[in-house]
C-alpha atoms as a PDB file:
ATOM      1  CA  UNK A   1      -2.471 -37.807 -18.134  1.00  0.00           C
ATOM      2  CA  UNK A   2      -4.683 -36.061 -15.505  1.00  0.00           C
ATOM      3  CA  UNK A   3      -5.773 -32.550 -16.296  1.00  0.00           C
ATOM      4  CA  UNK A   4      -5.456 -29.443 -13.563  1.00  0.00           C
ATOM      5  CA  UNK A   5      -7.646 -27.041 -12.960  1.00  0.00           C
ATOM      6  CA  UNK A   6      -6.940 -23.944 -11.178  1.00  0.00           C
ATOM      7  CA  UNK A   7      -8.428 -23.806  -7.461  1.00  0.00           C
ATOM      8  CA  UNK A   8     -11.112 -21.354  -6.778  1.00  0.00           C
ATOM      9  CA  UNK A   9     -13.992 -20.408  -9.535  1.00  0.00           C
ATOM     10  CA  UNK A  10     -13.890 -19.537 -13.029  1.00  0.00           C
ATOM     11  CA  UNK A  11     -16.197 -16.786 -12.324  1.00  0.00           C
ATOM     12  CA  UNK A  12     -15.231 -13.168 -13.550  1.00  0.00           C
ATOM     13  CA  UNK A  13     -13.173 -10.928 -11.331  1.00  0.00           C
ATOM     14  CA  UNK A  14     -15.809  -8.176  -9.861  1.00  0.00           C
ATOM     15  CA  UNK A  15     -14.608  -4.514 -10.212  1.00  0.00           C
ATOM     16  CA  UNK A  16     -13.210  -3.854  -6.919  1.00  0.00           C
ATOM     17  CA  UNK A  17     -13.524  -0.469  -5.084  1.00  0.00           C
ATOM     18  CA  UNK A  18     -11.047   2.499  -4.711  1.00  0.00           C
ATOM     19  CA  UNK A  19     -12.452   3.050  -1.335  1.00  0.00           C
ATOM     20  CA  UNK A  20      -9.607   1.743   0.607  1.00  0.00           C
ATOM     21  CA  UNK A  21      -7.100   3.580  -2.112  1.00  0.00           C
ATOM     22  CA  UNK A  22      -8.007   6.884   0.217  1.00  0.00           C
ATOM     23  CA  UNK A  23      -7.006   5.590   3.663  1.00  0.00           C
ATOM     24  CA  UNK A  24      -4.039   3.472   1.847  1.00  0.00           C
ATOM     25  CA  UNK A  25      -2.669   6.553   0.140  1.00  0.00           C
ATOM     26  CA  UNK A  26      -3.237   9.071   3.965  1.00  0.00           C
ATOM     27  CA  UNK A  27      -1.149   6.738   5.979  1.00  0.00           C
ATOM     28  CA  UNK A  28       2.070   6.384   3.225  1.00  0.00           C
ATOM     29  CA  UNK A  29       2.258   9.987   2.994  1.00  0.00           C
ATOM     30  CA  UNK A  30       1.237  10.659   6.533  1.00  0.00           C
ATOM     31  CA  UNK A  31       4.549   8.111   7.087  1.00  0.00           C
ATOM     32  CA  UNK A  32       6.853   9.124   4.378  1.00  0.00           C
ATOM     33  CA  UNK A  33       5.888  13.034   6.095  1.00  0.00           C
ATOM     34  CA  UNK A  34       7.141  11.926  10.111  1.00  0.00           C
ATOM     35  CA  UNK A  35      10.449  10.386   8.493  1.00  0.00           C
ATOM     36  CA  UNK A  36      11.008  13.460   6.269  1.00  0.00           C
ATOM     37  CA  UNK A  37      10.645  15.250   9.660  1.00  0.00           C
ATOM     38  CA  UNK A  38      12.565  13.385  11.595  1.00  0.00           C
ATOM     39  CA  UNK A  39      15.247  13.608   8.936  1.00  0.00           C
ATOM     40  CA  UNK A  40      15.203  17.530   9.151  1.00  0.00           C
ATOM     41  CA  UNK A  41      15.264  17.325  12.912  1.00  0.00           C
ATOM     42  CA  UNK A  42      18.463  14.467  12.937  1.00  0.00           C
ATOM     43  CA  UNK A  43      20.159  17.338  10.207  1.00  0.00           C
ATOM     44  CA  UNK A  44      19.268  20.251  12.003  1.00  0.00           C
ATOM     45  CA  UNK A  45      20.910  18.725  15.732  1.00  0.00           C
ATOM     46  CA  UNK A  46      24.137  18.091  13.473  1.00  0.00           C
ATOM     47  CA  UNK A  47      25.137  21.625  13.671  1.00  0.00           C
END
């Protein structure tokens, strides 16, 4: 029976950067902060 190897290299995984953590984490709470306000505004129209 034929044996399968994985594609790609066997080589070890380099430590990847938290540099785009920074920009990642801005833009969900820059987002998660404009639906929270548009929430307020859509509760505060209801009166």
């Amino acid at each position: 029976m034929a044996k399968f190897k994985p594609a790609g290299s066997r080589k070890a995984a380099s430590p990847r950067s938290n540099a785009a953590a920074i920009p990642c984490g801005i833009l969900i709470l820059a987002g998660s902060a404009i639906i929270a306000y548009l929430f307020y505004q859509v509760l505060k129209s209801a009166n």
